[in-house]
Protein backbone atom coordinates (compact mmCIF):
# COMPACT_ATOMS: atom_id res chain seq x y z
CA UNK A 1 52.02 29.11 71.12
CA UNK A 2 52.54 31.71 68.35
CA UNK A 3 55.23 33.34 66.09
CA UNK A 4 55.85 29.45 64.46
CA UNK A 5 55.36 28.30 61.07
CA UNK A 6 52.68 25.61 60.51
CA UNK A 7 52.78 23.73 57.65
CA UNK A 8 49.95 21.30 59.15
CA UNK A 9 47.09 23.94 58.32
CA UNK A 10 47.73 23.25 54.19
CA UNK A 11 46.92 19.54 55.08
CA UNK A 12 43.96 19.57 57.28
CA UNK A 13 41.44 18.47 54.78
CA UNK A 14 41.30 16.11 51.50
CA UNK A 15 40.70 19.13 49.85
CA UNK A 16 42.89 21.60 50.64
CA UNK A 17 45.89 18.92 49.98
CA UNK A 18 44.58 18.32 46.80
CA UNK A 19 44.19 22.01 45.99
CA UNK A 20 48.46 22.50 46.97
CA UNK A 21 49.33 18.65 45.75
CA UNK A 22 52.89 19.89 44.32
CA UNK A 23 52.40 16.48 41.74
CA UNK A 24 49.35 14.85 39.85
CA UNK A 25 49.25 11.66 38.80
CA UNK A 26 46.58 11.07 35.74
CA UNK A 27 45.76 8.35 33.09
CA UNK A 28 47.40 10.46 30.55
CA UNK A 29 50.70 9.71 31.62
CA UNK A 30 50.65 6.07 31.87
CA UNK A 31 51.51 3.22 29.72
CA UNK A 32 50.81 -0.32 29.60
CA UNK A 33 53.58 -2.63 28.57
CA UNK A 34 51.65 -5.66 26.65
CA UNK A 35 53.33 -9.00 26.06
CA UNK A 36 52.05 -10.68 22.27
CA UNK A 37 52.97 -14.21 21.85
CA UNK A 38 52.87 -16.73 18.62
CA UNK A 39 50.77 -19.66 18.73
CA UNK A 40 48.17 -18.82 21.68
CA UNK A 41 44.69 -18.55 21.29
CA UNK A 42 43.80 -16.70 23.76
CA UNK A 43 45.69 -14.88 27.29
CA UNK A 44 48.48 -17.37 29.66
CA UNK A 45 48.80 -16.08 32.75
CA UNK A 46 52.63 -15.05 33.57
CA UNK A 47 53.41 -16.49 37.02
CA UNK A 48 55.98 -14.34 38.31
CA UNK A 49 53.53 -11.51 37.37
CA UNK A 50 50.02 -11.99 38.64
CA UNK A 51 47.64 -10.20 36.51
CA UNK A 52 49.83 -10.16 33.80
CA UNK A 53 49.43 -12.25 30.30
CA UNK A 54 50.83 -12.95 27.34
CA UNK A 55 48.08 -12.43 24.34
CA UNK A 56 47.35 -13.67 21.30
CA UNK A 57 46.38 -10.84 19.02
CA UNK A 58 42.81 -11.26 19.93
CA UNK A 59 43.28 -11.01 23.29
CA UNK A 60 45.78 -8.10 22.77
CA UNK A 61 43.40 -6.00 21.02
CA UNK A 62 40.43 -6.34 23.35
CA UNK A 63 43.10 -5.72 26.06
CA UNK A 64 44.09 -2.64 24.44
CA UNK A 65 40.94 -1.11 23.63
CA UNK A 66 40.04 -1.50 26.97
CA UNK A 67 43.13 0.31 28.46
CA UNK A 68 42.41 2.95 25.60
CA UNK A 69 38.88 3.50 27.07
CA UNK A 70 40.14 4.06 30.60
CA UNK A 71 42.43 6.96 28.74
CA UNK A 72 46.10 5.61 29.58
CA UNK A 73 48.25 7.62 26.95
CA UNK A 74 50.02 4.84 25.09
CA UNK A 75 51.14 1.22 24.67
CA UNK A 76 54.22 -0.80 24.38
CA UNK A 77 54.34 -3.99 22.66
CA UNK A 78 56.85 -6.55 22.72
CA UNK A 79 56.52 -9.50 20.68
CA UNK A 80 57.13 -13.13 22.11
CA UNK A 81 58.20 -15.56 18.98
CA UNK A 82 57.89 -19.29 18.95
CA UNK A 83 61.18 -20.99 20.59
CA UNK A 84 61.36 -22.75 17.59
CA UNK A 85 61.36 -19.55 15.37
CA UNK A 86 64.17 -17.87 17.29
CA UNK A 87 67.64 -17.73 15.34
CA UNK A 88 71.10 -15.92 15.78
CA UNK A 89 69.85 -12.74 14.17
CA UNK A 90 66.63 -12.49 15.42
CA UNK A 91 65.04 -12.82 11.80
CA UNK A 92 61.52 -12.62 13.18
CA UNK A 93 62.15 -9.22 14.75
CA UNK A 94 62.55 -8.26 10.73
CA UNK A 95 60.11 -10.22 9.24
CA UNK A 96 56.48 -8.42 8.46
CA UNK A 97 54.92 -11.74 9.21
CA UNK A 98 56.77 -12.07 12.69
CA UNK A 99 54.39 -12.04 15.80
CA UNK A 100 55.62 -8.14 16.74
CA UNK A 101 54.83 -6.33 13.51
CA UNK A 102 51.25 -8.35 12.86
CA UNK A 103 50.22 -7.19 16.35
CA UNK A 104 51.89 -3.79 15.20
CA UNK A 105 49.12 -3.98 12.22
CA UNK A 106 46.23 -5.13 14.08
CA UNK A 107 46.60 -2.62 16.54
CA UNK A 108 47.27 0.18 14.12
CA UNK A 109 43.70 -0.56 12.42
CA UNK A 110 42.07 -0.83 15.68
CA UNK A 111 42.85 1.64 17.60
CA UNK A 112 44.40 4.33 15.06
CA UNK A 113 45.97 7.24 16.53
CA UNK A 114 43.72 7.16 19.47
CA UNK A 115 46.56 6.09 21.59
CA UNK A 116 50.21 6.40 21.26
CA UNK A 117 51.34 2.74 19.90
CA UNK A 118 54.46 2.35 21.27
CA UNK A 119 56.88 -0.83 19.98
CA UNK A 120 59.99 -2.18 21.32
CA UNK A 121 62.79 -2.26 19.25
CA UNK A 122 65.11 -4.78 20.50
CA UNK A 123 66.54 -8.28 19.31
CA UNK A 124 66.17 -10.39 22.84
CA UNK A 125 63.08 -11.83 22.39
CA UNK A 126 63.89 -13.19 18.99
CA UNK A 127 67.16 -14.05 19.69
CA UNK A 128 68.47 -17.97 20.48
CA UNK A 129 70.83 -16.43 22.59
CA UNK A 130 68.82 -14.08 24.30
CA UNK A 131 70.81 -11.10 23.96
CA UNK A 132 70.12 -7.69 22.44
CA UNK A 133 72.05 -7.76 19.41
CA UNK A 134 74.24 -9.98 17.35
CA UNK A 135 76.81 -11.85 18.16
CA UNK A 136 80.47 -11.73 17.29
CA UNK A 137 82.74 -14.59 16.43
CA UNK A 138 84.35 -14.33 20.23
CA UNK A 139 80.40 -14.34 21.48
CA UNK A 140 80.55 -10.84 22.73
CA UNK A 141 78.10 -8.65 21.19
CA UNK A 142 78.87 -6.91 17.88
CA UNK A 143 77.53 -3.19 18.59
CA UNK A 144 77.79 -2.04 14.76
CA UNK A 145 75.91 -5.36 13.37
CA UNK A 146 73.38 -4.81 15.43
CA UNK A 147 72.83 -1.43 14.55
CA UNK A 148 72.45 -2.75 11.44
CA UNK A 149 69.53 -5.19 12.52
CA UNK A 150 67.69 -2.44 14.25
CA UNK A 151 67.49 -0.17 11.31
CA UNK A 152 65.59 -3.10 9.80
CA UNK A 153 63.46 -4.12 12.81
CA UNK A 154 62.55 -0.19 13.07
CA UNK A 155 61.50 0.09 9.46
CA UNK A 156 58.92 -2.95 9.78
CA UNK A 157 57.71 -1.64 12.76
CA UNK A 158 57.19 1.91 11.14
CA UNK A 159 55.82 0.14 8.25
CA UNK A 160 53.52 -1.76 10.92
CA UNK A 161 52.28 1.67 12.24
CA UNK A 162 53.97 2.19 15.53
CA UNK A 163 54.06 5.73 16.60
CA UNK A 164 56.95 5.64 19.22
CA UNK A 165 60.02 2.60 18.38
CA UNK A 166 61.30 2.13 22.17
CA UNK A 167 65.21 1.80 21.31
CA UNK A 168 66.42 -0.27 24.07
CA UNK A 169 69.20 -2.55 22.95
CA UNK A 170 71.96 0.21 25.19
CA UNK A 171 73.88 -0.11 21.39
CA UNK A 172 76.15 2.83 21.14
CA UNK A 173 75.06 5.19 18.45
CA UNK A 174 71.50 3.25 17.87
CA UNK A 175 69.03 6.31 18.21
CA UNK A 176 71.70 7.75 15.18
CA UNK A 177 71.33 4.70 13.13
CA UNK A 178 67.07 4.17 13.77
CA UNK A 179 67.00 7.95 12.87
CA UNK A 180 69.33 7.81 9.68
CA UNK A 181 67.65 4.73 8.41
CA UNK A 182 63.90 5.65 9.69
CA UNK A 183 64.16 9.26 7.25
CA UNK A 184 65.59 7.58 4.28
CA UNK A 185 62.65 5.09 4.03
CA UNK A 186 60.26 7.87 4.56
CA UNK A 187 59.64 7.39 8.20
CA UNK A 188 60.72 10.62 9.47
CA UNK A 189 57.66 11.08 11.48
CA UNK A 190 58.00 7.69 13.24
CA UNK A 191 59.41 8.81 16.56
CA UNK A 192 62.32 7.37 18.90
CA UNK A 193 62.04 6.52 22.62
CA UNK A 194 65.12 6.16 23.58
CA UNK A 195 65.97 4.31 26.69
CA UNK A 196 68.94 6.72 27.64
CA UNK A 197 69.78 5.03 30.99
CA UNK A 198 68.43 1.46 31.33
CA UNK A 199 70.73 -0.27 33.71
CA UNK A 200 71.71 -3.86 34.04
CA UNK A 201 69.24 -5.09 37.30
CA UNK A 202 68.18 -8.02 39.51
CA UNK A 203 64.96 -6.91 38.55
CA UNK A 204 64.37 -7.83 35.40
CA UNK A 205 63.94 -11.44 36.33
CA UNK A 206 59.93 -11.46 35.78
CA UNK A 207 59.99 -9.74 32.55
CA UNK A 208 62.92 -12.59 31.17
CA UNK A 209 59.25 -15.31 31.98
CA UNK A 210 57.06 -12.72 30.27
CA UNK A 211 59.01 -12.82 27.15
CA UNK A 212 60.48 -16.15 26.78
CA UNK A 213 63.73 -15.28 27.37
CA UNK A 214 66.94 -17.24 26.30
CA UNK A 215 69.49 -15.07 27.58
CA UNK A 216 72.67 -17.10 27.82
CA UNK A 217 75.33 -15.13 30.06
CA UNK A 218 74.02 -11.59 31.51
CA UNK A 219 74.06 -7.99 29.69
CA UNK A 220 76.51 -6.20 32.05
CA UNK A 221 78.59 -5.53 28.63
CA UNK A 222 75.88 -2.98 26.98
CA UNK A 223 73.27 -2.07 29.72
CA UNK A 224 74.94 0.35 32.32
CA UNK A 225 76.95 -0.74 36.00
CA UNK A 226 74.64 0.14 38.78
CA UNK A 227 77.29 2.25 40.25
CA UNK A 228 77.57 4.41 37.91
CA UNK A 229 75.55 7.80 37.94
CA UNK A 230 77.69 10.50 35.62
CA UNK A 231 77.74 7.67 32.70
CA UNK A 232 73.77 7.89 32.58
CA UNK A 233 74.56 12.03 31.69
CA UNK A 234 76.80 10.78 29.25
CA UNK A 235 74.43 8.83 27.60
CA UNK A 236 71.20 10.73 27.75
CA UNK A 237 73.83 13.95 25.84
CA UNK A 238 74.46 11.33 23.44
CA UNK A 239 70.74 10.43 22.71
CA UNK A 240 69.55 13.56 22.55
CA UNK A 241 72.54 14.42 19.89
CA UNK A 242 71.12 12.08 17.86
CA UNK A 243 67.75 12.72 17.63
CA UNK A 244 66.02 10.76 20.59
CA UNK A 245 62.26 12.45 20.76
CA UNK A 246 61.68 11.01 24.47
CA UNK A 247 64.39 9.44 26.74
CA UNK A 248 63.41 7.07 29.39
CA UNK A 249 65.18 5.75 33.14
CA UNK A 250 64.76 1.96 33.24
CA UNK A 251 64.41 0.65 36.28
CA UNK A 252 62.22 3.56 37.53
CA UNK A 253 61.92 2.72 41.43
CA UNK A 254 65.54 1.86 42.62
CA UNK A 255 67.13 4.75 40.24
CA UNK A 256 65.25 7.75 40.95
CA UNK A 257 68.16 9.78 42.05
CA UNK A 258 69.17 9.36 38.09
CA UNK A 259 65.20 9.92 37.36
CA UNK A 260 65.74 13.26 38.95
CA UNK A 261 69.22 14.07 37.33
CA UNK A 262 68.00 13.01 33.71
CA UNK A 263 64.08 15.12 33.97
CA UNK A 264 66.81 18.30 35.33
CA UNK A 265 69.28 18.34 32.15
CA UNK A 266 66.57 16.61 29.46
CA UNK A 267 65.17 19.21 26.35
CA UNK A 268 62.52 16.54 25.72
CA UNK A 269 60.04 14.25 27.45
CA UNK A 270 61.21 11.83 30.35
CA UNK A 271 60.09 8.49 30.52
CA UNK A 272 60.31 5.94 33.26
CA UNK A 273 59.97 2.05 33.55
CA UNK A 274 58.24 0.32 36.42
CA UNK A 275 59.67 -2.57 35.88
CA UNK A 276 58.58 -6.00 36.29
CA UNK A 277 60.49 -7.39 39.62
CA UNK A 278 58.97 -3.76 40.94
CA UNK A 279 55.69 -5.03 39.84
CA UNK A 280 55.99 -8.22 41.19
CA UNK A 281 57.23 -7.24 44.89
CA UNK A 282 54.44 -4.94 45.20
CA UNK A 283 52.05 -7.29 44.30
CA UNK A 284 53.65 -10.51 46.30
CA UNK A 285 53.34 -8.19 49.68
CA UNK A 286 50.06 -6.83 48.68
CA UNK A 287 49.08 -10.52 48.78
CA UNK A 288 49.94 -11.69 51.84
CA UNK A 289 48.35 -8.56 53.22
CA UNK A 290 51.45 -6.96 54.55
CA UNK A 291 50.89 -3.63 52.73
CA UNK A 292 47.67 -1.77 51.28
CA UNK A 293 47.60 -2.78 47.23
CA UNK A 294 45.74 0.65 46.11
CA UNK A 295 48.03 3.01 48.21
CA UNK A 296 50.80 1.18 47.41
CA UNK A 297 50.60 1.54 43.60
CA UNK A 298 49.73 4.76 43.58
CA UNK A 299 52.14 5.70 45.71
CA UNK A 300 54.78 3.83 43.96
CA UNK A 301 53.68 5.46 40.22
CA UNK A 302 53.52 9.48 42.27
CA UNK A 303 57.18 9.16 43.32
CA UNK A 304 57.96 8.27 39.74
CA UNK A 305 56.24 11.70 38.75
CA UNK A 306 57.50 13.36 41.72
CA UNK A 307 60.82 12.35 40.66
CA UNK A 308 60.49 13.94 37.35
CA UNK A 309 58.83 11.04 34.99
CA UNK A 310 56.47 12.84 32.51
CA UNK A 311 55.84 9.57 31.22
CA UNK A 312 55.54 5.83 33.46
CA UNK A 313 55.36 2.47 31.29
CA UNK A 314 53.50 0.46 34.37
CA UNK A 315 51.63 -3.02 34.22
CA UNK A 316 48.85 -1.18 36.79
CA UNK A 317 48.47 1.66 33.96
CA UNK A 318 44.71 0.59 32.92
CA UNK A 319 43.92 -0.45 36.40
CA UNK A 320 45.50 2.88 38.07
CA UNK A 321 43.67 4.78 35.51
CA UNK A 322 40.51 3.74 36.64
CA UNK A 323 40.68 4.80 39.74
CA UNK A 324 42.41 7.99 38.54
CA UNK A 325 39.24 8.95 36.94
């Protein structure tokens, strides 16, 4: 047969499909999510996330140097309070003593500016009420209060060393008001990741264990409607008008049609989340052997590249960079 394309001859070995591979996937580009909690001495296991642990700082910073040494390009803490320490306004989130900014400190010394330290700058872990922000006298959530408390969490995290604050409250205006109050402290090379499209998801539920959550209610009123595609345009413009240095997708796996849409239109780096409950249904199948672990992560974290991710948060970042090596 002749005079027909054939497409098969650019994959007939290992190496000729790595020498045309349209996307690479290297250590560089991943980071690890860490949880830090008060009161442990040393790593709990998270159940709905096998593999995964809260630290103490100890155990944090031995974790960390060890993902540092297999070359992932950054990590993102988020800091896990004692219930008893949790208020309306998140005051720990705040506080220079709180759980977040010590790791914050630790880590800074530690590791430096070999790694991108990445923080998240959110109220839900610190909260009573388990939301993102403050709440109004009717309960909803007061969007301009909170702004408010983020411009203070930001500054102690700055203060703390983070490179990268990971804005992901989905307040209206917060990259604006972490910018505006981040410059007039003297922090204007602290950076912002904003999460530009993080939308509200059944898979989250992990992640709500890893941290401790008390979320009373759900967060349909601030994080974005599944259904909705054009709004996560809307607010990635928005972002990016106020000074957002990266903008991430969040979830990464089920949304990479908005992936695609955001890494087309974006002027700076794209981020994506693989999220916990992505995490967690990977691993659950892995474990009762009905798919391959390896090919499935890597698999999983390509189409996040292919998709147009410069940058994947993943819990298999130091693991995946290993064998990326």
């Amino acid at each position: 047969m002749t005079g027909i394309d054939r497409p098969r001859r650019l994959r007939r070995t290992p190496a000729m499909r790595r020498l045309v591979a349209e996307t690479s996937l290297e250590p560089r580009q991943l980071v690890l999510p860490m949880f830090v909690a008060d009161g442990l001495d040393g790593p709990r296991d998270i159940s709905s996330m096998p593999g995964v642990q809260q630290h103490s700082i100890d155990s944090l910073c031995k974790a960390a140097d060890a993902a540092v040494t297999a070359g992932v390009g950054g990590l993102m803490i988020f800091g896990v309070p004692k219930p008893e320490d949790k208020d309306a306004n998140g005051t720990q989130a705040s506080d220079p003593d709180g759980i977040l900014n010590r790791a914050l400190r630790r880590l800074s010394a530690e590791v430096g500016d070999a790694t991108v330290l990445m923080a998240d700058t959110c109220l839900d872990e610190f909260t009573d009420h388990g939301h993102c922000g403050v709440l109004a006298a009717d309960g909803s959530v007061d969007n301009d209060a909170t702004l408010d408390r983020y411009v203070e969490m930001a500054r102690a995290q700055a203060a703390a060393g983070a490179h990268l604050l990971g804005a992901s409250g989905m307040m209206d205006g917060q990259v604006g008001a972490i910018r505006l109050g981040l410059d007039s402290e003297g922090f204007a090379d602290t950076g912002i990741l904003a999460y530009a499209a993080k939308y509200a998801s059944a898979f989250y539920g992990p992640f709500r264990e890893a941290v401790g959550s008390s979320l009373q209610g759900d967060r349909r009123t601030y994080q974005q409607d599944p259904a909705n595609r054009r709004e996560a345009i809307r607010e990635l413009d928005l972002d990016l008008a106020e000074g957002a240095d990266i903008v991430m997708v969040k979830p990464a796996m089920s949304y990479l049609d908005i992936l695609r849409e955001v890494a087309d239109r974006s002027t700076v780096p794209v981020s994506a989340y693989q999220i916990s409950g992505e995490y967690a249904m990977i691993t659950a199948a892995a474990e009762r052997g009905w798919i391959d672990r390896r090919g499935a992560i890597l698999e999983s974290l390509l189409s996040i590249r292919r998709a147009g991710a410069d940058i994947v948060l993943t819990y298999w970042a130091a693991e995946a960079a290993h064998w990326l090596v």
